[in-house]
N, C-alpha and C. Protein backbone atom coordinates (compact mmCIF):
# COMPACT_ATOMS: atom_id res chain seq x y z
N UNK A 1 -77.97 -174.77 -133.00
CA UNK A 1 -77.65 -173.35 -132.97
C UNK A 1 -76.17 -173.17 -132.69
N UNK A 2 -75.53 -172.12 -133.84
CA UNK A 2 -74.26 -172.37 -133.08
C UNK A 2 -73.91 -171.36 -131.89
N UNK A 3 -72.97 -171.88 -131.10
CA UNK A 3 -72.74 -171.02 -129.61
C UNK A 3 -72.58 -171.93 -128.47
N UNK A 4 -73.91 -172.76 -128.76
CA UNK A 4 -74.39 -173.74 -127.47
C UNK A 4 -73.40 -174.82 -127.12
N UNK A 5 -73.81 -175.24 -125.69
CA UNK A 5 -72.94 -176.02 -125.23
C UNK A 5 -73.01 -177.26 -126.26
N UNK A 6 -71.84 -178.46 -126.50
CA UNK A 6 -71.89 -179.62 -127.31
C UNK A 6 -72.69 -180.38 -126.58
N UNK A 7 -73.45 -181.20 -127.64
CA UNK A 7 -74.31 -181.93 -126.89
C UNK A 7 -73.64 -183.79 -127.70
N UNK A 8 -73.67 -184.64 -126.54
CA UNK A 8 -73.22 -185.75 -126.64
C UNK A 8 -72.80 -186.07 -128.78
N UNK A 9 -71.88 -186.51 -129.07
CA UNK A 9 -71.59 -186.67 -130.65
C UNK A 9 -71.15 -185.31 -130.70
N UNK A 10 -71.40 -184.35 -130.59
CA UNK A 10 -70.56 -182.60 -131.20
C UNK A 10 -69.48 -182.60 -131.21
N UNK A 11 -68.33 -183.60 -130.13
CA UNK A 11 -67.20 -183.26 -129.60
C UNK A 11 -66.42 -183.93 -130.71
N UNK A 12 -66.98 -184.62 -131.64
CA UNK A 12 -66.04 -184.99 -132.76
C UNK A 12 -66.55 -184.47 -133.97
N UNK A 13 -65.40 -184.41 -134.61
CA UNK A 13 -65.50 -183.62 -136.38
C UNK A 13 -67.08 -183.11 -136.89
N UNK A 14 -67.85 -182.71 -136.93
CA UNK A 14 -69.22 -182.46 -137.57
C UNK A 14 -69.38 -181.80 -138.66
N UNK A 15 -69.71 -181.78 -139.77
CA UNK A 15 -70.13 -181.25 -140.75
C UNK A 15 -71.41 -180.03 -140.22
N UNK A 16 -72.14 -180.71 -140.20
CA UNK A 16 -73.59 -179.96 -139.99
C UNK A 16 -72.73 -178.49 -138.94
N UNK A 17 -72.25 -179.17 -137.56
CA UNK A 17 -71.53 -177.99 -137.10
C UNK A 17 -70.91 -176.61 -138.01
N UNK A 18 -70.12 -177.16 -138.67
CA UNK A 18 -68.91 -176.36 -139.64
C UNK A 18 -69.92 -175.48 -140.59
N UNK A 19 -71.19 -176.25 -140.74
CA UNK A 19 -72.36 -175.52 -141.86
C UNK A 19 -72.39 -174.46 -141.20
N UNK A 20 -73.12 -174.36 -139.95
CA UNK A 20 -73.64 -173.57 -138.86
C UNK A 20 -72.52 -172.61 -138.78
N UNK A 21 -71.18 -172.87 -138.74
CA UNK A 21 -70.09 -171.63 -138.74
C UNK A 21 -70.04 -171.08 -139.56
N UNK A 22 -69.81 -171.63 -141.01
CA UNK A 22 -69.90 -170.97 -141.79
C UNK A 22 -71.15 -170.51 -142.55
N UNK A 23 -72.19 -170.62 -141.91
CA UNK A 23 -73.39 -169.61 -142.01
C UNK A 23 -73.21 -168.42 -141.12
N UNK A 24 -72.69 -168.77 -140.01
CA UNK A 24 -72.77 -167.13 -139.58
C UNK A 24 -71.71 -166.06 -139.58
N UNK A 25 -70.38 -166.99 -140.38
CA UNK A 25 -69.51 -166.23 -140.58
C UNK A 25 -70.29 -165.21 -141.81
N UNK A 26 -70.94 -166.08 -142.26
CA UNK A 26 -71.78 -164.94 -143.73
C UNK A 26 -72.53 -164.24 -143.11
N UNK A 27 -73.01 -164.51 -142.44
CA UNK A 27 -74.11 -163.13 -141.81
C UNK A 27 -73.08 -162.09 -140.83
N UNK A 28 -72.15 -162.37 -140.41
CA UNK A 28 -71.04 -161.60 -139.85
C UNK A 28 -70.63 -160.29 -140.42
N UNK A 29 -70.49 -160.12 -142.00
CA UNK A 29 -69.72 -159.52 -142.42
C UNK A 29 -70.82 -159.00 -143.73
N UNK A 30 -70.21 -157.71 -143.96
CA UNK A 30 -70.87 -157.70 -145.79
C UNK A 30 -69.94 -157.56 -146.45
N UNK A 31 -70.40 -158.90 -147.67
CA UNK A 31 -69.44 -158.89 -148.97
C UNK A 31 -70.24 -158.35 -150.02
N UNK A 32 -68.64 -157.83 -150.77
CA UNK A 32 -68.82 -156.49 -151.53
C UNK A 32 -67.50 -156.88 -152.67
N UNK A 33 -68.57 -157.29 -153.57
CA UNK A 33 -67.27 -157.65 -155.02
C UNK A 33 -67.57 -156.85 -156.13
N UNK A 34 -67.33 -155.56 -155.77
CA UNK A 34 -67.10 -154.52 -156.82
C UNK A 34 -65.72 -154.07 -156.81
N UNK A 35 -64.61 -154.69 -156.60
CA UNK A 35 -63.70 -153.99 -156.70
C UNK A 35 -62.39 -155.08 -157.22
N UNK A 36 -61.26 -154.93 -157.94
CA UNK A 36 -59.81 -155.61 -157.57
C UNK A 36 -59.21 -155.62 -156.32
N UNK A 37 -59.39 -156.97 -156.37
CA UNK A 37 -58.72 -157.29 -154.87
C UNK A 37 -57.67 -158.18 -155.41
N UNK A 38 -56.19 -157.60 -154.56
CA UNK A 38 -55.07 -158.90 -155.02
C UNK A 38 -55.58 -160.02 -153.95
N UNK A 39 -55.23 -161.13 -154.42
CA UNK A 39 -55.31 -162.42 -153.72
C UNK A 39 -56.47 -162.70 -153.43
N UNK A 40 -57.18 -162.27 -154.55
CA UNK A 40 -58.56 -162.76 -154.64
C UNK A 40 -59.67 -162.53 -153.48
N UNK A 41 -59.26 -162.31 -152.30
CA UNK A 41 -59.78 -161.94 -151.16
C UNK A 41 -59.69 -161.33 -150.34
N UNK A 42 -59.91 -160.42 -149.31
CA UNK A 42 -59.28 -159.82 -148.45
C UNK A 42 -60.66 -159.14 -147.54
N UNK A 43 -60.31 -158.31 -146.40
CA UNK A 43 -61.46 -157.87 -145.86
C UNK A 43 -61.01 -156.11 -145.20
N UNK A 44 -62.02 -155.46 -144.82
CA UNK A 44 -61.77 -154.27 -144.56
C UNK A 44 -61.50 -153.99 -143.14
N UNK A 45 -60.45 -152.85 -143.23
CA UNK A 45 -59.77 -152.41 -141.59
C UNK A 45 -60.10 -152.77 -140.69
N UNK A 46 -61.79 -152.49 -140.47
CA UNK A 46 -62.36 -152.82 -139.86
C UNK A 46 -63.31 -154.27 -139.13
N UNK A 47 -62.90 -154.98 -140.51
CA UNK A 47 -63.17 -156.59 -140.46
C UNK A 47 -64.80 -156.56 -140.37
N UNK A 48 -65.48 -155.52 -141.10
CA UNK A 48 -66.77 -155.67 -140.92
C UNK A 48 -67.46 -156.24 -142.29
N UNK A 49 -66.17 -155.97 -143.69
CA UNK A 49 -66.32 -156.32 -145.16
C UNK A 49 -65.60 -157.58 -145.49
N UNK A 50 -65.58 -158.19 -146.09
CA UNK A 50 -65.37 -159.09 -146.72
C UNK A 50 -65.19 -158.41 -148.00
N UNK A 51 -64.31 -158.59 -148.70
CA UNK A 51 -63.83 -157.86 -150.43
C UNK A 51 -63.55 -159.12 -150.68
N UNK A 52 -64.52 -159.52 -152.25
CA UNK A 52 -63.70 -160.78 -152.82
C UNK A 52 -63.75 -160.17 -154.52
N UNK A 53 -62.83 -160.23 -155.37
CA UNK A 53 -62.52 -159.47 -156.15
C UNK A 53 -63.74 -159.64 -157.19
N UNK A 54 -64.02 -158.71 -158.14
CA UNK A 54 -65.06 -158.43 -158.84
C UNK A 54 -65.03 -159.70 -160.33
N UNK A 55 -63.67 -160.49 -160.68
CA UNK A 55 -63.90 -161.31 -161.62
C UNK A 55 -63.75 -162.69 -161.60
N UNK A 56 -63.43 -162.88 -160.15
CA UNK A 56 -64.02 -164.40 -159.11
C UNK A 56 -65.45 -164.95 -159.70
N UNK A 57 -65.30 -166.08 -160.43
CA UNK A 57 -66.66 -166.89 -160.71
C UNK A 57 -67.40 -166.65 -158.83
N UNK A 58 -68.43 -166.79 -159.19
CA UNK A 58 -69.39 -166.66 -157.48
C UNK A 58 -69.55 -168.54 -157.74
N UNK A 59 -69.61 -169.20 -158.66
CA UNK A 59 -70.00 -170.72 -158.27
C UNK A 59 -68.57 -171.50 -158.98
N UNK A 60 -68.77 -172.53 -158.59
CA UNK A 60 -67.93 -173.64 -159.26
C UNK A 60 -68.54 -175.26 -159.79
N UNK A 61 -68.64 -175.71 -160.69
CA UNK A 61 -69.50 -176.82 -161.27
C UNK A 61 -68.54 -178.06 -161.34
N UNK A 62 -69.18 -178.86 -160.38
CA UNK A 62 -68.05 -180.53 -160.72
C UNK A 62 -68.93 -181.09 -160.34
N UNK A 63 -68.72 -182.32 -161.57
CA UNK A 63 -69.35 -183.63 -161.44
C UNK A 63 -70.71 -183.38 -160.90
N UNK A 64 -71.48 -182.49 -161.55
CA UNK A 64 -73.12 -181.84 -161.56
C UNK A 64 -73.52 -181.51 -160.55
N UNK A 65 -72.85 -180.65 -159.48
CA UNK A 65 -73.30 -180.32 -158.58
C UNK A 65 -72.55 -178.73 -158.69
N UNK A 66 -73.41 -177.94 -158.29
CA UNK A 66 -73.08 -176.56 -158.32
C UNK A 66 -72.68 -175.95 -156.86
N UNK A 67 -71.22 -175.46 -156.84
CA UNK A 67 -70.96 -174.71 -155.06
C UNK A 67 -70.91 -173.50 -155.10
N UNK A 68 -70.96 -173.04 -154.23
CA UNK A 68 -71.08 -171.60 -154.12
C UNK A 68 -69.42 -171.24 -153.24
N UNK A 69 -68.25 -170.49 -154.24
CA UNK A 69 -67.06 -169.89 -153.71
C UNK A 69 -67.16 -169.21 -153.01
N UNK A 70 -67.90 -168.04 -152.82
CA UNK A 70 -68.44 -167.61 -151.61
C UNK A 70 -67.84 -167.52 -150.75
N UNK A 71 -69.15 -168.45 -150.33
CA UNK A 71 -68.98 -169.53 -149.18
C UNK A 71 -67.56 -169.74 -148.41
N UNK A 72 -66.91 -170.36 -149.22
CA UNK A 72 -65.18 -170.70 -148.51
C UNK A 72 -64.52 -169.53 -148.66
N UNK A 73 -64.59 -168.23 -149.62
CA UNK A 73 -63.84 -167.54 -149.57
C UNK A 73 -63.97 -166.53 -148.06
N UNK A 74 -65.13 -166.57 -147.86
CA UNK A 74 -65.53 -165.75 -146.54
C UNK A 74 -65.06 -166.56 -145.63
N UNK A 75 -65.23 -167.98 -145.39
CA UNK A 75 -65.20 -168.29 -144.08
C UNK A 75 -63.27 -168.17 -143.67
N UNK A 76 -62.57 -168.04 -144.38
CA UNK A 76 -61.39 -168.34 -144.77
C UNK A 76 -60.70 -166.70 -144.70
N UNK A 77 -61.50 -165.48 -145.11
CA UNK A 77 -61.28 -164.42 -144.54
C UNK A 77 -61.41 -164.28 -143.08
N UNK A 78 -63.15 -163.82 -142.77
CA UNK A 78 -63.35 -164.10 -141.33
C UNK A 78 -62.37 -164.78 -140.54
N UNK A 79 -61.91 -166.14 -140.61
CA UNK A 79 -61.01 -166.72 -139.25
C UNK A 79 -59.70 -166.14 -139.65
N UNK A 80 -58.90 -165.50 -140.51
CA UNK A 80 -57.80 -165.23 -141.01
C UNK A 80 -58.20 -163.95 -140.24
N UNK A 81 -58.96 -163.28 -140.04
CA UNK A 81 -59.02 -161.86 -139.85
C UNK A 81 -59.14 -161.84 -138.32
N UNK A 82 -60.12 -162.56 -137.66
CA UNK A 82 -59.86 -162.70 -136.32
C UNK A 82 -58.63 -163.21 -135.43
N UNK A 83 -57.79 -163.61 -136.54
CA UNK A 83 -56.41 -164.36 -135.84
C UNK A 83 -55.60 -163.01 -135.77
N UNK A 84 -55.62 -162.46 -137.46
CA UNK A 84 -55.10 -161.31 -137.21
C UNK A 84 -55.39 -160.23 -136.19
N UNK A 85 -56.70 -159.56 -135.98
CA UNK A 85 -57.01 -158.58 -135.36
C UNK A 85 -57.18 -158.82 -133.73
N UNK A 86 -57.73 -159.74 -133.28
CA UNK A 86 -58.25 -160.07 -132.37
C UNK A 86 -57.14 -160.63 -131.74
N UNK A 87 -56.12 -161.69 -132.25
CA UNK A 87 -54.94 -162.45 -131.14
C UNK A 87 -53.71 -162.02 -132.08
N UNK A 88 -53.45 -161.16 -132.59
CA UNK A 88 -52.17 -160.59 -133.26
C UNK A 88 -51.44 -161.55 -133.93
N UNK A 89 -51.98 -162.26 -134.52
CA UNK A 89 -51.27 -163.32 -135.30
C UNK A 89 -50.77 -162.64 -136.40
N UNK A 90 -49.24 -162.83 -136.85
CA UNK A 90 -48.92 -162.36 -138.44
C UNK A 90 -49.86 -163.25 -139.57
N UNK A 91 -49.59 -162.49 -141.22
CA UNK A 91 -50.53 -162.85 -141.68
C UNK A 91 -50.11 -164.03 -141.86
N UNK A 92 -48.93 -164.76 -142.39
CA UNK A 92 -49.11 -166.33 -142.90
C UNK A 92 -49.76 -167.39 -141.67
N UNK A 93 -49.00 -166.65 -140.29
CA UNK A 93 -49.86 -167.73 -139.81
C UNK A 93 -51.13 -167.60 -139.49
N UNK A 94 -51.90 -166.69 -139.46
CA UNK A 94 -53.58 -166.55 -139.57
C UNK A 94 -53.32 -167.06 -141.01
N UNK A 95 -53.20 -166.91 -141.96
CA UNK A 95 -53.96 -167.52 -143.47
C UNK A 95 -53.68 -169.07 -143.46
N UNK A 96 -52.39 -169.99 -142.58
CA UNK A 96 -52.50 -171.31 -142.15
C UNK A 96 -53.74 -171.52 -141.84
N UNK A 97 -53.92 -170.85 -140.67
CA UNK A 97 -55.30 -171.74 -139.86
C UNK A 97 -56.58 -171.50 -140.61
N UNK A 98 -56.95 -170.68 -141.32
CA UNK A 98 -57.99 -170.11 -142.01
C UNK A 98 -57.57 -171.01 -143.15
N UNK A 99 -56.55 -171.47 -143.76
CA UNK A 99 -56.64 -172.66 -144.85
C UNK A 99 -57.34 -173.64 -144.57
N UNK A 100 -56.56 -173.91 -143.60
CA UNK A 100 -57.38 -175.24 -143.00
C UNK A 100 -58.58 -175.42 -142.66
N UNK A 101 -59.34 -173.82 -142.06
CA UNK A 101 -60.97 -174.09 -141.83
C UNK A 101 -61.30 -174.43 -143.07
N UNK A 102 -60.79 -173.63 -144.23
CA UNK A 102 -61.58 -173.49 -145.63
C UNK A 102 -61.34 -174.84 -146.36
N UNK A 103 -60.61 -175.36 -146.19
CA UNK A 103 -60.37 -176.55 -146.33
C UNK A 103 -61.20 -177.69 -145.94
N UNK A 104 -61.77 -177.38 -144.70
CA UNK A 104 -62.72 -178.28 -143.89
C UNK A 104 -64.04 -178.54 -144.47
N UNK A 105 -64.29 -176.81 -144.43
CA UNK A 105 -65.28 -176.73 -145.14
C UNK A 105 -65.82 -176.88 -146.30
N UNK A 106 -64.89 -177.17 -147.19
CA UNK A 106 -64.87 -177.54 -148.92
C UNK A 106 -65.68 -178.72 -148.93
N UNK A 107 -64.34 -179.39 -148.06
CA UNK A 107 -64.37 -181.01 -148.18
C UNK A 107 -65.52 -181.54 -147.45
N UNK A 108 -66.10 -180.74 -146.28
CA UNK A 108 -67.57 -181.35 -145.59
C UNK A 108 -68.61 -180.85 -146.53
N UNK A 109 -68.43 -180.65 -147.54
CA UNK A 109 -69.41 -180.09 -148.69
C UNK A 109 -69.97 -180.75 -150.21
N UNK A 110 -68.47 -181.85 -149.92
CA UNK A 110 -68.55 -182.67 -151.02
C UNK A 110 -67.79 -182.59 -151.76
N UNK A 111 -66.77 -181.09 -152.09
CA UNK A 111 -66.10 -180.48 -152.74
C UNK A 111 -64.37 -181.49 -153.28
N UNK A 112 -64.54 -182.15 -153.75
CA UNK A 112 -62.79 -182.56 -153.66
C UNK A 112 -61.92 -181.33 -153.49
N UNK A 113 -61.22 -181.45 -152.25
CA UNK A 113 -59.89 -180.54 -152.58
C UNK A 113 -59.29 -179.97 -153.34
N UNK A 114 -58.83 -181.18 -153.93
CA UNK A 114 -58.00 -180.95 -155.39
C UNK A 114 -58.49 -180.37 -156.37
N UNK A 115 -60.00 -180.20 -156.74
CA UNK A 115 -60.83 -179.62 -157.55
C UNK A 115 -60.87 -177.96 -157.42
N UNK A 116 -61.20 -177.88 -156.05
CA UNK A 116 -61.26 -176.27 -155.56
C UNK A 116 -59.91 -175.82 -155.89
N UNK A 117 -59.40 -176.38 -154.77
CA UNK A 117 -57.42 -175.62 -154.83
C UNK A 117 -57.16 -175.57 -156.45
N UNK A 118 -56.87 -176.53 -157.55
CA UNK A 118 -56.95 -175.60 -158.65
C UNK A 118 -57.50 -174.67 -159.43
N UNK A 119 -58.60 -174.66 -158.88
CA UNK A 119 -59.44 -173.74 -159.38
C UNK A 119 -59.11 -172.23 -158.95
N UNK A 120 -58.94 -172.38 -157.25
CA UNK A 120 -58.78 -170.95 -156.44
C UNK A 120 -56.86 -170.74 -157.65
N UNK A 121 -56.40 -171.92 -157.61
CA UNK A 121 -54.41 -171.45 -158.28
C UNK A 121 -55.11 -170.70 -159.50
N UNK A 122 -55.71 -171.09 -160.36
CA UNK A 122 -56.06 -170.55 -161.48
C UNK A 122 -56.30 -169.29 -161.48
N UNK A 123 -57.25 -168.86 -160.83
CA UNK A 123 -57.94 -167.57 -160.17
C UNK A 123 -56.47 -166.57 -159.59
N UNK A 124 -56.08 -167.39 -158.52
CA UNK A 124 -54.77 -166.33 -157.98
C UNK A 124 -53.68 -165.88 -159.11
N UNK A 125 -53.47 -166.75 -159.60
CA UNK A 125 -52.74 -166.63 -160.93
C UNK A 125 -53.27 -165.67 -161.81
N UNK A 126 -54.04 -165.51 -162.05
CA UNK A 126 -54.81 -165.08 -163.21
C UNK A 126 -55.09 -162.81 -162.78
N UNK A 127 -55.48 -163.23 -161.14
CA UNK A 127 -56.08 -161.65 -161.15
C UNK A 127 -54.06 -161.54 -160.44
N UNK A 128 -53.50 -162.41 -159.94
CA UNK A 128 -51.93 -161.27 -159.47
C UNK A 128 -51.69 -161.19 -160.69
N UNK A 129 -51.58 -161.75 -162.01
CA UNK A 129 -51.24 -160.77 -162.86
C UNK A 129 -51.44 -159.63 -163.17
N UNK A 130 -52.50 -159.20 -163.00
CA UNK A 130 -52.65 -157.68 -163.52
C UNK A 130 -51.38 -156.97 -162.94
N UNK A 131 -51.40 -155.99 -163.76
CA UNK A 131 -49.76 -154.73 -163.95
C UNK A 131 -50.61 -154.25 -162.64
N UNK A 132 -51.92 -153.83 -162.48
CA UNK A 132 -52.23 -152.54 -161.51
C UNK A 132 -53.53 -153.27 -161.05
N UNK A 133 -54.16 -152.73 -160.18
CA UNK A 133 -55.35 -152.82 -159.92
C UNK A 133 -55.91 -151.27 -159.42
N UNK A 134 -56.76 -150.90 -160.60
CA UNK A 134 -57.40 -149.52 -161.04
C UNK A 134 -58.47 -149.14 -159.38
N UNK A 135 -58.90 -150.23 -159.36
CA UNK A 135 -60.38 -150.12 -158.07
C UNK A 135 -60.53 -150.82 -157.27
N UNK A 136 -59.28 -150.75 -156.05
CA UNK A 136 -59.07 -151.32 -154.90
C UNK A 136 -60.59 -150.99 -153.70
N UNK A 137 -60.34 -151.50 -152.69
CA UNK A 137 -61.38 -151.53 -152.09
C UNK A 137 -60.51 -150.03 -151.23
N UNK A 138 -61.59 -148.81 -150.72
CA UNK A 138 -60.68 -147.63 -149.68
C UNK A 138 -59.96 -148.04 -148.57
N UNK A 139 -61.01 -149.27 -147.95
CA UNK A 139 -60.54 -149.55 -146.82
C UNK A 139 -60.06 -150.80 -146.47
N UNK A 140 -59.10 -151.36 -147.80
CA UNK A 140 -58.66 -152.43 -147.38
C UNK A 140 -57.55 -152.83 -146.66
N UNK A 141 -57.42 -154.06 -145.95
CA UNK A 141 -56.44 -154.36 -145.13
C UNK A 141 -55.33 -154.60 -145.73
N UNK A 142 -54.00 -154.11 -145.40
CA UNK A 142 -52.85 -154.23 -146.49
C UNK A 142 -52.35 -155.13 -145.23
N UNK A 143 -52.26 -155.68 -144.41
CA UNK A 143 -51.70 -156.47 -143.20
C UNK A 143 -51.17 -157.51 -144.41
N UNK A 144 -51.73 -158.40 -145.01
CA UNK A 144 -50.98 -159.30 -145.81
C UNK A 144 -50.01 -158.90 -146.22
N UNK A 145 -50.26 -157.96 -147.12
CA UNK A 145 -48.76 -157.44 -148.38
C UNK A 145 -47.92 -157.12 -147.62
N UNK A 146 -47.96 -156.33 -146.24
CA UNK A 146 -47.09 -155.39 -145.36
C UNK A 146 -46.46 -156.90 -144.72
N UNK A 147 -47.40 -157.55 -144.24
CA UNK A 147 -46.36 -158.80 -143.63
C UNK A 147 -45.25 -159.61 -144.58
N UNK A 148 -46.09 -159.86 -145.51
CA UNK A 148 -45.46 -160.60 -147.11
C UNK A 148 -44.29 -159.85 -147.65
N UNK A 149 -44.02 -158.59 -147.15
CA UNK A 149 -43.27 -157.30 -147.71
C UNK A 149 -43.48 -157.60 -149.26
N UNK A 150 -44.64 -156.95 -149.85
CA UNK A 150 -45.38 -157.50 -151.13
C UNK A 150 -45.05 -156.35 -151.50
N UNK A 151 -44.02 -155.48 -151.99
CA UNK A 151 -44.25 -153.90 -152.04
C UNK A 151 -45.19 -153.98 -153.69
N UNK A 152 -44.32 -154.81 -154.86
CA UNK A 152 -45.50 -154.42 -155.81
C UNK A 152 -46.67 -154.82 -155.73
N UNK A 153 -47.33 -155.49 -155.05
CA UNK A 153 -48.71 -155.50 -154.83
C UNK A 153 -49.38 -153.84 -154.54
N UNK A 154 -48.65 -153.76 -153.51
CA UNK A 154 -48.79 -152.42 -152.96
C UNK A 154 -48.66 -151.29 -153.94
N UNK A 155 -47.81 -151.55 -154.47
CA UNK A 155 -47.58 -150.43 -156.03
C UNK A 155 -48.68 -150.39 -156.37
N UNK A 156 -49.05 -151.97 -157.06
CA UNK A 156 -50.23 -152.49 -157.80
C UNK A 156 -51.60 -151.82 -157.53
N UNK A 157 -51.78 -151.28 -156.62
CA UNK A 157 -53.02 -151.07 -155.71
C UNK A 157 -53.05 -149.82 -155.21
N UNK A 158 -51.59 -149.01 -155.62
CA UNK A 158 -51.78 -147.49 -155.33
C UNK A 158 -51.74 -147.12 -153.59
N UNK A 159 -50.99 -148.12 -153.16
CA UNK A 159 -50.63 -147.88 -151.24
C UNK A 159 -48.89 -147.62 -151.63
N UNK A 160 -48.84 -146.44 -152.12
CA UNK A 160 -47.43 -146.49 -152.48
C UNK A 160 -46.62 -145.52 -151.27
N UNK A 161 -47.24 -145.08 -149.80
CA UNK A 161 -46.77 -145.10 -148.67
C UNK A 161 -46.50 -146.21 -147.85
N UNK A 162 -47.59 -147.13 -148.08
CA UNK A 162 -47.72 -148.48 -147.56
C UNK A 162 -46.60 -149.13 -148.16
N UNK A 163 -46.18 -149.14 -149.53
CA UNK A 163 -45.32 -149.76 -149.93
C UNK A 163 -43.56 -149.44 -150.04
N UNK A 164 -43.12 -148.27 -149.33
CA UNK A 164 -42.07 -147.68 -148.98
C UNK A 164 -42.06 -147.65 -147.42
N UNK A 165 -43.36 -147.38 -146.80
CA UNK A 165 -43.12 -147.23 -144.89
C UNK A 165 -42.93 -148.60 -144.02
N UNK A 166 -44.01 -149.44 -145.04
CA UNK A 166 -44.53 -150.46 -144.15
C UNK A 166 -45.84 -150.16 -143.44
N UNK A 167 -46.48 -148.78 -143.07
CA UNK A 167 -47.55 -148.89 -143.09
C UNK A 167 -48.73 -148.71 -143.82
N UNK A 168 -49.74 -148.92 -142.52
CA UNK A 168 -51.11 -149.39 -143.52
C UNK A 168 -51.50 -148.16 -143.96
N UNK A 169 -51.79 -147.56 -145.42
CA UNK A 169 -51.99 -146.25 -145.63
C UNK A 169 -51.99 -146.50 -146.98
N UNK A 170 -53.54 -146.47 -147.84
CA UNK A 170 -53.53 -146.17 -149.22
C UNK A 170 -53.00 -144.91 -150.23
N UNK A 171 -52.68 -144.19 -149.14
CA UNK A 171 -52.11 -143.13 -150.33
C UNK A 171 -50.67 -143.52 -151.26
């Protein structure tokens, strides 16, 4: 169960552990991929949503085994979002440490690295192109772009106070 004290073997690296986190980081939050999201991911003000953009494959297929993106894209929000909200971390360095969980978690999955990470470049590549994004999420967190000073993202997405003030404000 996760929470509980470690019991003798826990105190080093565990897979099965990291499962258990990132199972309840999914039950944590509701994800909701009806919308353009830049950077493929992001979560709401409130850190109660998870937004992962609406033309994100949901699986990935290598070497005959099927994963679920999901999966890493949430757990990789969630700890990015608690660094942010919870211990005021700016965004690159919450999206460091949240690499690295998601990272953990790939790779305790079976996932080669190198397989995912091009896959996610492909993906980032692919939706920051768009000129605009028509159907942002209402309540999404602009903390990235505002830290990133991303103003055309912000254009992109119609926070065009957000993208002249610096603050968080979709209008």
């Amino acid at each position: 169960m996760w929470g509980h004290r470690p019991q003798p073997g826990e105190w080093l690296i565990n897979s099965g552990m990291l499962n258990e986190a990132a199972n309840a980081a999914i039950k944590a939050v509701k994800v909701v991929r009806s919308y353009d999201v830049p950077y493929v991911g992001s979560c709401s003000k409130k850190g109660d949503k998870v937004y992962i953009d609406h033309a994100l494959p949901k699986t990935l297929v290598h070497a005959g085994k099927t994963y679920n993106i999901d999966r890493y894209i949430i757990m990789h929000e969630v700890v990015e979002m608690l660094f942010e909200h919870s211990l005021k971390f700016q965004y690159r360095d919450a999206h460091q440490i949240a690499l690295r969980v998601e990272r953990a978690l790939v790779q305790s999955d079976g996932l080669p690295w190198s397989v995912y990470n091009r896959f996610c470049a492909r993906w980032i590549k692919r939706i920051g192109e768009r000129r605009h994004y028509p159907n942002p999420p209402p309540d999404l967190e602009l903390k990235p772009e505002i830290d990133e000073d991303d103003k055309a993202t912000l254009r992109r997405i119609g926070a065009k106070r957000a993208a002249k003030s610096g603050r968080d404000s979709m209008r």
